[in-house]
Protein backbone atom coordinates (compact mmCIF):
# COMPACT_ATOMS: atom_id res chain seq x y z
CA UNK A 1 0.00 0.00 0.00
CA UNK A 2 2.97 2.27 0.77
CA UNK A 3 3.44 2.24 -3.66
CA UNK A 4 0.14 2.87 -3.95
CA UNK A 5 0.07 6.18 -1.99
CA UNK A 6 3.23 7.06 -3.76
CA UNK A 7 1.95 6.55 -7.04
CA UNK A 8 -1.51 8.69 -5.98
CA UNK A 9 1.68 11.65 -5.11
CA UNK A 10 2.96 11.48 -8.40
CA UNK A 11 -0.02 11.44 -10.12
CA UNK A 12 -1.42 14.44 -8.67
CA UNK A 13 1.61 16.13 -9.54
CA UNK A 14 1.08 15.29 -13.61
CA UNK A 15 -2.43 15.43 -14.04
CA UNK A 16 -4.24 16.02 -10.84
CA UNK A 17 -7.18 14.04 -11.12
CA UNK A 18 -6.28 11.40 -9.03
CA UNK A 19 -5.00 11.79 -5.42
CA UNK A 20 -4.55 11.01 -1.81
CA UNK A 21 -6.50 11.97 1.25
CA UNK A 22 -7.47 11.13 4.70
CA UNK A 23 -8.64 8.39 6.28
CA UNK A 24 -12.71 8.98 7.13
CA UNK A 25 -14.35 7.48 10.18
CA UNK A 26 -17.83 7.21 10.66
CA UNK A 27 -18.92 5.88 13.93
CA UNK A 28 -21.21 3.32 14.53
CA UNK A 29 -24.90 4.57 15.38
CA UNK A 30 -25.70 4.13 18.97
CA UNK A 31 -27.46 1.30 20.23
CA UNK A 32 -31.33 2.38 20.99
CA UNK A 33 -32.53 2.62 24.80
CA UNK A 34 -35.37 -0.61 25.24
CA UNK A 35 -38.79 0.35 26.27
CA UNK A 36 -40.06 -0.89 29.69
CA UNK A 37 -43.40 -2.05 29.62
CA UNK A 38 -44.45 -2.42 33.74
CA UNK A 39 -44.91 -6.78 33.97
CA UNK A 40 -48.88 -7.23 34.19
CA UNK A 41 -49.67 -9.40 37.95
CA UNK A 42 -49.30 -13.26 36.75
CA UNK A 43 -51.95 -15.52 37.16
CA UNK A 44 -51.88 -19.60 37.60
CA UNK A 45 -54.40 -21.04 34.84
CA UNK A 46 -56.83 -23.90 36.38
CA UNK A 47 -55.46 -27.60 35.94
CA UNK A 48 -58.17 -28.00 32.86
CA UNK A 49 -56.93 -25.27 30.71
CA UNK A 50 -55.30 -25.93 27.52
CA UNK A 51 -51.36 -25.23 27.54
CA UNK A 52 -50.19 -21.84 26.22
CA UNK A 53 -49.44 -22.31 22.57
CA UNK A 54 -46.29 -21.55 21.80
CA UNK A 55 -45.43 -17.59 20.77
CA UNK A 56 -44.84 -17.05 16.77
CA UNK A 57 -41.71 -16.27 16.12
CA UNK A 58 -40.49 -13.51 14.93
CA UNK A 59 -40.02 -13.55 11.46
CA UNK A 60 -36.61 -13.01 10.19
CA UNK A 61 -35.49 -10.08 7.37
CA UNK A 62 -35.90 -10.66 3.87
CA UNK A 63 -32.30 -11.56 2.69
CA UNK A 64 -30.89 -9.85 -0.26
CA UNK A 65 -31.54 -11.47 -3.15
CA UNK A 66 -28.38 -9.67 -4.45
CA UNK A 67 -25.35 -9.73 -1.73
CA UNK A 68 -22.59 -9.65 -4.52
CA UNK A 69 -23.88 -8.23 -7.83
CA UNK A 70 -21.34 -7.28 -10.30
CA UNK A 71 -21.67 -4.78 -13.21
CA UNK A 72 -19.85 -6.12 -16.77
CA UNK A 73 -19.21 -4.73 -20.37
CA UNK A 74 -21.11 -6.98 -22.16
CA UNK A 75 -20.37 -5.48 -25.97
CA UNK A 76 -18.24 -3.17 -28.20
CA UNK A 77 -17.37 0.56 -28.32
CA UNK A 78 -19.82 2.60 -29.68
CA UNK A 79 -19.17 6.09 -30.97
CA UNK A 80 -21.46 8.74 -30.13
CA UNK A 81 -19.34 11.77 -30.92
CA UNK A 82 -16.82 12.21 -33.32
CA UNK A 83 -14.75 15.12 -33.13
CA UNK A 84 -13.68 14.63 -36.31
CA UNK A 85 -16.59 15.04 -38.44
CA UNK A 86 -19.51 16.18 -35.38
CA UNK A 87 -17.65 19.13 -33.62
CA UNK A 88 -19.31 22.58 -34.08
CA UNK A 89 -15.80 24.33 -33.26
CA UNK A 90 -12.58 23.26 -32.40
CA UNK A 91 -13.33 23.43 -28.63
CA UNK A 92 -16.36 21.15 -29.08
CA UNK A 93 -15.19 18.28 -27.00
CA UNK A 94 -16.56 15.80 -24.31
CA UNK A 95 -14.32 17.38 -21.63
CA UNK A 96 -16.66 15.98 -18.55
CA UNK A 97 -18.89 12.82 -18.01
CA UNK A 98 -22.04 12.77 -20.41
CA UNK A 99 -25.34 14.04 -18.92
CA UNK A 100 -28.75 14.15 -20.23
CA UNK A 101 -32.19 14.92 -19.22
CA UNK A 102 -35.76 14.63 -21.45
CA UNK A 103 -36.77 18.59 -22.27
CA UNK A 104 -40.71 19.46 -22.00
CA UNK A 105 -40.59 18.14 -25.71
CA UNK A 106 -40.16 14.33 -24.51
CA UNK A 107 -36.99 14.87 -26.66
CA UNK A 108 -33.53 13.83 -24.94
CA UNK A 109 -30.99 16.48 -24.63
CA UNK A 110 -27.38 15.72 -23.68
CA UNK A 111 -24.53 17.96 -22.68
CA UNK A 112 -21.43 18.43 -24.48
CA UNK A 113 -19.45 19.89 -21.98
CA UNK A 114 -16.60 22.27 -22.13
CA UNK A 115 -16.03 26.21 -21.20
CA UNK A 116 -18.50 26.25 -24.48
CA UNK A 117 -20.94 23.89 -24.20
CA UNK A 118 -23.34 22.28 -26.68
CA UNK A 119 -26.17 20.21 -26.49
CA UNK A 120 -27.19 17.42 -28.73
CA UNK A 121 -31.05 16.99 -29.26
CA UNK A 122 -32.87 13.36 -30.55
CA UNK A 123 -35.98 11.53 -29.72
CA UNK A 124 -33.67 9.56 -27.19
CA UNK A 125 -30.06 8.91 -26.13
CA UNK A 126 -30.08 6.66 -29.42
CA UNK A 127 -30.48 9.00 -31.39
CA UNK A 128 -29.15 12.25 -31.19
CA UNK A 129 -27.47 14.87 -33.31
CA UNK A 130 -25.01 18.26 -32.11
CA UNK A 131 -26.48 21.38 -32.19
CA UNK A 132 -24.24 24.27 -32.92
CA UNK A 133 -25.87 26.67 -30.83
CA UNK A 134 -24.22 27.06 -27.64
CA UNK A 135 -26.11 26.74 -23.93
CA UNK A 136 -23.91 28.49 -22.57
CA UNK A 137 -20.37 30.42 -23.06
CA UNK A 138 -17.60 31.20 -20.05
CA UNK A 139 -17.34 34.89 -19.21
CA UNK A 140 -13.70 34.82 -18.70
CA UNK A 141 -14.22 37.59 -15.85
CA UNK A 142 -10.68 38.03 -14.45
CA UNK A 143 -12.18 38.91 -10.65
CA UNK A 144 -11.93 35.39 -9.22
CA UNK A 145 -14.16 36.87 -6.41
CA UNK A 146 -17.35 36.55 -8.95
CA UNK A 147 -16.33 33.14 -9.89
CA UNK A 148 -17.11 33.76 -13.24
CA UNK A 149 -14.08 32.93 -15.28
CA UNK A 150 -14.18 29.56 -17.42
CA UNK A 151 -17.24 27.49 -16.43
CA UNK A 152 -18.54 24.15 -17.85
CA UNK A 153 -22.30 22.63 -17.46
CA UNK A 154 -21.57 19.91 -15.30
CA UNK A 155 -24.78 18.31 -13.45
CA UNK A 156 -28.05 19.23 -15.07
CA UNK A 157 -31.54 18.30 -13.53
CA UNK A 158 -34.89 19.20 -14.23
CA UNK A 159 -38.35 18.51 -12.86
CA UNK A 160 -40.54 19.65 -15.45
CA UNK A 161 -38.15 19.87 -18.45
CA UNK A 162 -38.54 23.84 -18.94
CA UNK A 163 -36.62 24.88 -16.03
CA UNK A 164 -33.12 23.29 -15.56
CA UNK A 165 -30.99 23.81 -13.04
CA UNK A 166 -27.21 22.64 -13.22
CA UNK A 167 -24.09 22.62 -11.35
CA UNK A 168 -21.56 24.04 -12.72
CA UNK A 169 -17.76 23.50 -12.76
CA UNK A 170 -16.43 27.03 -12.49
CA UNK A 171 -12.24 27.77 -13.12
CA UNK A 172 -10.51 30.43 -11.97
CA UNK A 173 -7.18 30.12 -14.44
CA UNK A 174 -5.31 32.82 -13.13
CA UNK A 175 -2.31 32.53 -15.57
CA UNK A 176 -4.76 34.03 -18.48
CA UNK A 177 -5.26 37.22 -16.58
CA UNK A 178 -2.42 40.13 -16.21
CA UNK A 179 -1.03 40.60 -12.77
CA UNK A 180 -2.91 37.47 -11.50
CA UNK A 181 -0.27 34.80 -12.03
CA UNK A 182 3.69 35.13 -10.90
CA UNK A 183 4.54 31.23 -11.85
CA UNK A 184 2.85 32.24 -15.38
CA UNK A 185 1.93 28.62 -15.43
CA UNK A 186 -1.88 26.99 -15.01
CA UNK A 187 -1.75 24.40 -12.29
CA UNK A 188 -0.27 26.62 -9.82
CA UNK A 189 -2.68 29.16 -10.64
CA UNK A 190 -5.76 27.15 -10.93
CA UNK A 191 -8.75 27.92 -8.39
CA UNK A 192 -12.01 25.70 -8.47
CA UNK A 193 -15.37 26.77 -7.28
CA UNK A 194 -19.18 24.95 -7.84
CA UNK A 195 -21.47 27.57 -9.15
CA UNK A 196 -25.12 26.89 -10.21
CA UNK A 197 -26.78 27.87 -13.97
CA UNK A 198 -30.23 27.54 -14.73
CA UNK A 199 -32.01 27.46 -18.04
CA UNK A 200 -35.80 28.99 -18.79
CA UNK A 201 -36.02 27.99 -22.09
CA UNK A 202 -36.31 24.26 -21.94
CA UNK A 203 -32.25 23.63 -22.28
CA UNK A 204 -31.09 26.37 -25.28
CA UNK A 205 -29.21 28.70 -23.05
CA UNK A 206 -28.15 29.02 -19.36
CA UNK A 207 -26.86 31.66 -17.44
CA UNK A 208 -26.18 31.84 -13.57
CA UNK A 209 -28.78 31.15 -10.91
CA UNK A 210 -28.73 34.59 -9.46
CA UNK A 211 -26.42 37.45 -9.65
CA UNK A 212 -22.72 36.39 -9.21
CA UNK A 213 -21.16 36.01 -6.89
CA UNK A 214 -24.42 35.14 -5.17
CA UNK A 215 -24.90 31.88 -7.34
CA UNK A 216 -22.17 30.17 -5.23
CA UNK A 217 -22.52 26.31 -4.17
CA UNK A 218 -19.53 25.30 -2.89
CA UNK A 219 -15.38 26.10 -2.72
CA UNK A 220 -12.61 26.43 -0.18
CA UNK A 221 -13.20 29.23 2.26
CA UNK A 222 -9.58 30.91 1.11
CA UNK A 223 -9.37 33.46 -1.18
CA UNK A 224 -7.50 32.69 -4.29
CA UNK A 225 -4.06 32.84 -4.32
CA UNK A 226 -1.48 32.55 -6.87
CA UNK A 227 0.70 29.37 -6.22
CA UNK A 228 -1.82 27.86 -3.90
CA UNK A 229 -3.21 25.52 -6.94
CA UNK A 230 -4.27 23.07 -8.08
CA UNK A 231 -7.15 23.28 -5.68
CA UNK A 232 -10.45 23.61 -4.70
CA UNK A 233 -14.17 21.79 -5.48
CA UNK A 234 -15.01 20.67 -8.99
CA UNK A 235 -15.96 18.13 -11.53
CA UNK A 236 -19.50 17.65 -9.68
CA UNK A 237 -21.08 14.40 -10.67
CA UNK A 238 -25.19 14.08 -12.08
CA UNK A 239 -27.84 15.10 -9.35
CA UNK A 240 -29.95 11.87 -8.22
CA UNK A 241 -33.16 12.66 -5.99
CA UNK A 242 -32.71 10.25 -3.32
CA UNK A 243 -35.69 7.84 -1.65
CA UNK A 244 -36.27 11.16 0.63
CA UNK A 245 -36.82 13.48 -1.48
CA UNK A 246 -33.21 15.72 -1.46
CA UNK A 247 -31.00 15.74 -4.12
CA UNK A 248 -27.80 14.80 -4.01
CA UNK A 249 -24.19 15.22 -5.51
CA UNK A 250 -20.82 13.88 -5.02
CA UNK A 251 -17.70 16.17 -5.84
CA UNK A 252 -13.88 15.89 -5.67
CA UNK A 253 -12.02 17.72 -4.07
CA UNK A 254 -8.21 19.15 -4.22
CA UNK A 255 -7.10 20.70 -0.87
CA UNK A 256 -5.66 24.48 -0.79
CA UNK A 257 -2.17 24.49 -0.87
CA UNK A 258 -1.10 20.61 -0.53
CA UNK A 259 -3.04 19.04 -3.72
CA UNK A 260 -4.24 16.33 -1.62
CA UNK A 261 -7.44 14.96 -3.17
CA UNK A 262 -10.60 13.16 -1.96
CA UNK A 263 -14.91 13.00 -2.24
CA UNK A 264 -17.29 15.10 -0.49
CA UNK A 265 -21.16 14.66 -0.42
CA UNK A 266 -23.76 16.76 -0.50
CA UNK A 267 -27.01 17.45 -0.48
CA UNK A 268 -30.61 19.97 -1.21
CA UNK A 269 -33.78 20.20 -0.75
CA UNK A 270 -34.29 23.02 -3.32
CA UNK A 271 -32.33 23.15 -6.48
CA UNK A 272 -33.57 27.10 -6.93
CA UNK A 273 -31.42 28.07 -3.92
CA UNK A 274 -27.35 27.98 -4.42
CA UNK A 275 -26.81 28.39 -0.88
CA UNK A 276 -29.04 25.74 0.38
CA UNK A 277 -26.36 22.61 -0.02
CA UNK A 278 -25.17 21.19 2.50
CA UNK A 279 -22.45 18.62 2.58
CA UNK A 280 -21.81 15.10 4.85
CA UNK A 281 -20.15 15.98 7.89
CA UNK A 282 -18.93 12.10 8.65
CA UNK A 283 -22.34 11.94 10.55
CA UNK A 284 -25.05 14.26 9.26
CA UNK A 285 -25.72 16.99 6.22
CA UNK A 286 -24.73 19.77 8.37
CA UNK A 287 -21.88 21.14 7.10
CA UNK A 288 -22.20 24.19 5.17
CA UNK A 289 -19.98 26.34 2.44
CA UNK A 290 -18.69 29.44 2.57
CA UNK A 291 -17.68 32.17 0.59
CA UNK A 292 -13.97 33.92 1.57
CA UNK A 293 -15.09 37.43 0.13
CA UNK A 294 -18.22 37.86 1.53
CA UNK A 295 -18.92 35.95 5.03
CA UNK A 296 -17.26 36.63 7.86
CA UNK A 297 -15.00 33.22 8.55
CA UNK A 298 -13.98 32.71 11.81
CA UNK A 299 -12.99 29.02 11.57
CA UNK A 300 -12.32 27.94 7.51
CA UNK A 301 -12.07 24.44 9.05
CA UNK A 302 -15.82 23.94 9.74
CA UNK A 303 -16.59 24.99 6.08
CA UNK A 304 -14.33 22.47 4.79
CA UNK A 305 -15.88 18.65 4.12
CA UNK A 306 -14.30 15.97 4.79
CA UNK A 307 -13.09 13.09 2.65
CA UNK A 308 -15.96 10.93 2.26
CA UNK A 309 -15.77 7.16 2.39
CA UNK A 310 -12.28 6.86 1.42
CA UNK A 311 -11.43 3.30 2.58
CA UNK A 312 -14.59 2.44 0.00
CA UNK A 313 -14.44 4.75 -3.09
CA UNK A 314 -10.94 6.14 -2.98
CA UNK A 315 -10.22 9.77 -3.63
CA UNK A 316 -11.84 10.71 -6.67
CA UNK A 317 -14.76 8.22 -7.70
CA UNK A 318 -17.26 10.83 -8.06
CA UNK A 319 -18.11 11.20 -11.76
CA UNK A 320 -21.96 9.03 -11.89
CA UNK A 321 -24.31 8.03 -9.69
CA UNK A 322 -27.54 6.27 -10.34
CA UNK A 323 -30.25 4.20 -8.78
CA UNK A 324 -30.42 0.72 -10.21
CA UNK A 325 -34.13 -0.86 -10.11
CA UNK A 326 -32.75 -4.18 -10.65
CA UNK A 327 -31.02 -4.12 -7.73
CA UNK A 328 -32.70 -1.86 -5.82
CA UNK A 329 -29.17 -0.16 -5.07
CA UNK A 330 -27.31 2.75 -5.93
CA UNK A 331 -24.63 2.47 -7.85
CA UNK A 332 -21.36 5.12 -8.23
CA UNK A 333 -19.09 4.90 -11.04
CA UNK A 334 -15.90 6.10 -11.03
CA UNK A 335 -12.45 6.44 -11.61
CA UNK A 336 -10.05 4.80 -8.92
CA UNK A 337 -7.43 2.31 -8.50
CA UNK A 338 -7.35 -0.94 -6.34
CA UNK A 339 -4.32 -3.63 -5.57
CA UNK A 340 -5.88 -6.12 -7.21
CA UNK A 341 -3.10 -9.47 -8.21
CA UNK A 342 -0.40 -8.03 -6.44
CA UNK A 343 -0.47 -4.57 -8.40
CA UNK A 344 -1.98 -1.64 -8.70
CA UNK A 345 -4.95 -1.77 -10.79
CA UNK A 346 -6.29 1.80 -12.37
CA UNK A 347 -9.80 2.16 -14.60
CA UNK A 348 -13.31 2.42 -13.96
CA UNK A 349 -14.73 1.17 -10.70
CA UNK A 350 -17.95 0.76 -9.32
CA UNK A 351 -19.51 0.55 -6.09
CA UNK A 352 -23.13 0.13 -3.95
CA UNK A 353 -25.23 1.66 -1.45
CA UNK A 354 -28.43 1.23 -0.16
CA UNK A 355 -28.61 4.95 1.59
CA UNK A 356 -25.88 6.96 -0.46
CA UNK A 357 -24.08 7.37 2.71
CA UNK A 358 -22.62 4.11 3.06
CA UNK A 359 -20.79 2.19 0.35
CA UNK A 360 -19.59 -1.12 -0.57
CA UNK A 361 -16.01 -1.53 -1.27
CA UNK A 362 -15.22 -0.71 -5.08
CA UNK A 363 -14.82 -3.79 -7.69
CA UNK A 364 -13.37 -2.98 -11.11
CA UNK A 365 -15.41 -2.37 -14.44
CA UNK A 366 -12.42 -2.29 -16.55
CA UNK A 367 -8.68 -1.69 -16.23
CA UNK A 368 -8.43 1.04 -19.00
CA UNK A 369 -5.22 3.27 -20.46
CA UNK A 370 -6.06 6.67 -18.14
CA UNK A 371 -3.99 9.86 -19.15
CA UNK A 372 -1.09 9.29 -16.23
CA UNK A 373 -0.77 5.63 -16.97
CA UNK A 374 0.27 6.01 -20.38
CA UNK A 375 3.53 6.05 -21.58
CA UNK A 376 3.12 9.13 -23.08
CA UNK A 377 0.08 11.33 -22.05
CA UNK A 378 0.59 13.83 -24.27
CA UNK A 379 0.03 11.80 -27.32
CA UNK A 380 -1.07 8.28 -26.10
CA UNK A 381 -4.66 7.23 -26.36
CA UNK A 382 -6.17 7.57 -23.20
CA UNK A 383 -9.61 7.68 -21.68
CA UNK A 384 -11.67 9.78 -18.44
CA UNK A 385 -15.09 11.21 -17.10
CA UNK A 386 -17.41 7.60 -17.42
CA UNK A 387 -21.06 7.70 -16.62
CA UNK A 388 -23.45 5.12 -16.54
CA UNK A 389 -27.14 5.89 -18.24
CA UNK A 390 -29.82 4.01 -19.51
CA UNK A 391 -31.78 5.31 -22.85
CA UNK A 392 -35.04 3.32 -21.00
CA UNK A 393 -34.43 5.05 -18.05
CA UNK A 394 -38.01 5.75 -16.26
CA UNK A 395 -36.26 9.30 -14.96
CA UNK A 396 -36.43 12.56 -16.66
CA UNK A 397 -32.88 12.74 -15.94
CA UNK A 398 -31.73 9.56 -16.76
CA UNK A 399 -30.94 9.18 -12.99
CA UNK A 400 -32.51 5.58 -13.11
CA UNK A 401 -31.08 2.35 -15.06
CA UNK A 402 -32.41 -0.89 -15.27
CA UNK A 403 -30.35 -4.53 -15.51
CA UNK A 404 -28.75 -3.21 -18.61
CA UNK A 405 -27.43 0.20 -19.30
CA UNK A 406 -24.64 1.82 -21.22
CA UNK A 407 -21.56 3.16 -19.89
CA UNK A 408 -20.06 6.45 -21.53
CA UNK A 409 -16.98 7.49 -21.66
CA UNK A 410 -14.40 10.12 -23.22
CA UNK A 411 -11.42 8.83 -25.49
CA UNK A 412 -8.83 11.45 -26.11
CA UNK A 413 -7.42 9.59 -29.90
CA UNK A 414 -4.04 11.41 -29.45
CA UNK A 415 -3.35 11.69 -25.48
CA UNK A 416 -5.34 14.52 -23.21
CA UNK A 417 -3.39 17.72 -24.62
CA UNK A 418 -5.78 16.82 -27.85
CA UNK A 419 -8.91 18.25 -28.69
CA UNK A 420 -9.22 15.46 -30.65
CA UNK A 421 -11.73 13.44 -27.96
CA UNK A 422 -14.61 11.32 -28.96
CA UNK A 423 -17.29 10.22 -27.13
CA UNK A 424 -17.63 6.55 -26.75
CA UNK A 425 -20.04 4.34 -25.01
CA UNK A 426 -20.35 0.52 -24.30
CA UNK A 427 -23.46 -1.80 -23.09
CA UNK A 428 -22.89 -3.25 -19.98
CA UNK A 429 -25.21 -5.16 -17.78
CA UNK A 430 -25.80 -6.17 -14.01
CA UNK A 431 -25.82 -9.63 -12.87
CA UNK A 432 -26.67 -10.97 -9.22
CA UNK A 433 -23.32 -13.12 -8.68
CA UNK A 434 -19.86 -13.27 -10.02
């Protein structure tokens, strides 16, 4: 395990979407008080009554039908995006995990996501086409106060299909802005905040939720600060509505300063309201974000989640999560890495809960070629952000999959400092055993 942490260093140090973080505890709930119920007087029953019959037991749980499902690729690559011939401009590329919802149309929209993002539009995820009209373009604001600089369309979801609201990953680059930058590089200068967009018009265009810098989800409760990077909260994953009603996210997270990486959780009852999430403390949604410009911080520490089931998911399995009828489990997928044969496995992973709080230890999809385990990154095919969605999903969002599904996935052709990135998917299915 001692390579394995030093490999997480070193990757964090090339590419930074991979890292180490701290071990988190969650204690075991506490065992409920009995009720006493006052003993009623006894009495002795005459020698001609019948015996007692015996009580009726107590009948025991359901088991599981399920205790060790597995999720397997069950066909071939797909393209659903070619760069090549389907990209609107040159910047038109799958640069985080495919989302899609169904607009007030019934027609499926999916997000091509970038710091331009596109859309494409079909009668369902089978069928769908690019539209070259942007949703929505990055201001480029050099105040990283507004957190309004380069900003992609990361987590759509939508109730009625008219009104979206989406997460949004939000970059501060600071080495594109005079005065803002010393190293003149853009991992040292790079400053990640969650923001929320919402769109009116049924998908076409989105702008922010309210008036920046008021449309603020979640960051670090430091200011930006040249050198500091890479850090902060970003790549969000899809927003499921869980069994009670709040919707929830997963995030990764890369700490001020140190580059340390892990998951965070967190949660809403109302999507309208950027300040209302709340993340996983390590025993209850109670932790809440702040903002380093405008709230008075007396202790960053408390605004700061902690690394969420890291002995389970590892640091930065956040990119899908979904409910699985089949099952009756959700199910995260991810990018991770496990000893698995006596070496260190990296690709997609996967992993269950019954509560999205609690999760089973991760089991591998597929070992795939990831940008920093490549010979080459810079020109080596290589693959990220994977998603798992069903095109018979009962959800608006696609938030719900059945026993078979499709996972998607981003191939950059000629290594991740390429535009050149497709957008592949595969069919995959879920079976109860090994």
């Amino acid at each position: 395990m001692r390579r394995f942490f030093s490999v997480l260093i070193l990757v964090v140090l090339v590419f930074l979407s991979i890292g180490i973080g701290c071990t988190l505890f969650v204690p075991p709930s506490a065992t409920p008080t009995p009720t006493i119920i006052a003993a009623l007087p006894t009495q002795t029953p005459p020698a001609t009554s019948m015996p007692t019959p015996p009580a009726t037991p107590t009948p025991m749980p359901t088991p599981n039908p399920f205790p060790n499902p597995i999720l397997r690729i069950v066909g071939e690559e797909e393209v659903m995006f070619d760069w090549t011939t389907d990209k609107c401009t040159p910047n038109n590329i799958p640069d985080l995990p495919f989302r899609a919802f169904r607009d007030v149309d019934g027609q499926a929209q999916a997000i091509i996501s970038s710091d331009t993002s596109y859309r494409m539009i079909g009668p369902d995820l089978n069928n769908l086409t690019i539209n070259c009209d942007p949703i929505m373009s990055s201001r480029y604001d050099p105040d990283p106060s507004l957190f309004t600089d380069a900003a992609w369309v990361a987590a759509p979801y939508t109730e009625d299909g008219q009104t979206i609201y989406s997460l949004v990953h939000n970059e501060y680059q600071g080495h594109m802005h005079p005065g803002q930058c010393p190293q003149n590089d853009y991992f040292p200068c790079w400053d990640n905040s969650i923001t929320l967009a919402v769109s009116i018009d049924g998908g076409r265009t989105y702008t922010e939720a309210r008036p920046p810098p008021a449309h603020l989800v979640a960051r670090f409760p430091y200011p930006y600060e040249a050198g500091a990077g890479p850090e902060g909260f970003r790549g969000p994953s899809n927003i499921v509505k869980g069994k009670d009603g709040y919707y929830y996210n997963f995030f990764n997270v890369s700490e001020y300063g140190t580059q340390k990486q892990w998951v965070c959780l967190m949660r809403t009852d109302d999507l309208a309201d950027p300040g209302s999430w709340r993340f996983w403390d390590g025993s209850a949604f109670a932790g809440q974000f702040a903002d380093p410009y405008t709230d008075d911080i007396d202790d960053p520490e408390k605004y700061i989640c902690p690394a969420f089931e890291w002995d389970d998911i590892g640091a930065s399995m956040n990119e899908s999560i979904t409910y699985n009828t089949y099952l009756d489990r959700y199910v995260l997928v991810g990018i991770s890495a496990d000893w698995l044969d006596d070496r260190e496995v990296w690709g997609f992973y996967y992993s269950f809960s019954d509560d999205l709080v609690h999760w089973t230890r991760r089991k591998l999809l597929i070992e795939i070629e990831l940008p920093w385990t490549v010979e080459f990154p810079g020109s080596d095919l290589s693959h990220l952000y994977p998603s798992l969605l069903d095109p018979e999903s009962e959800s608006r969002n696609f938030e719900i999959t059945g026993k078979t599904a499709y996972l998607y996935y981003t191939r950059n052709n000629f290594g991740h400092g390429s535009l050149d990135r497709d957008l592949i998917r595969v069919p995959v299915e879920f079976f109860p055993s090994p």
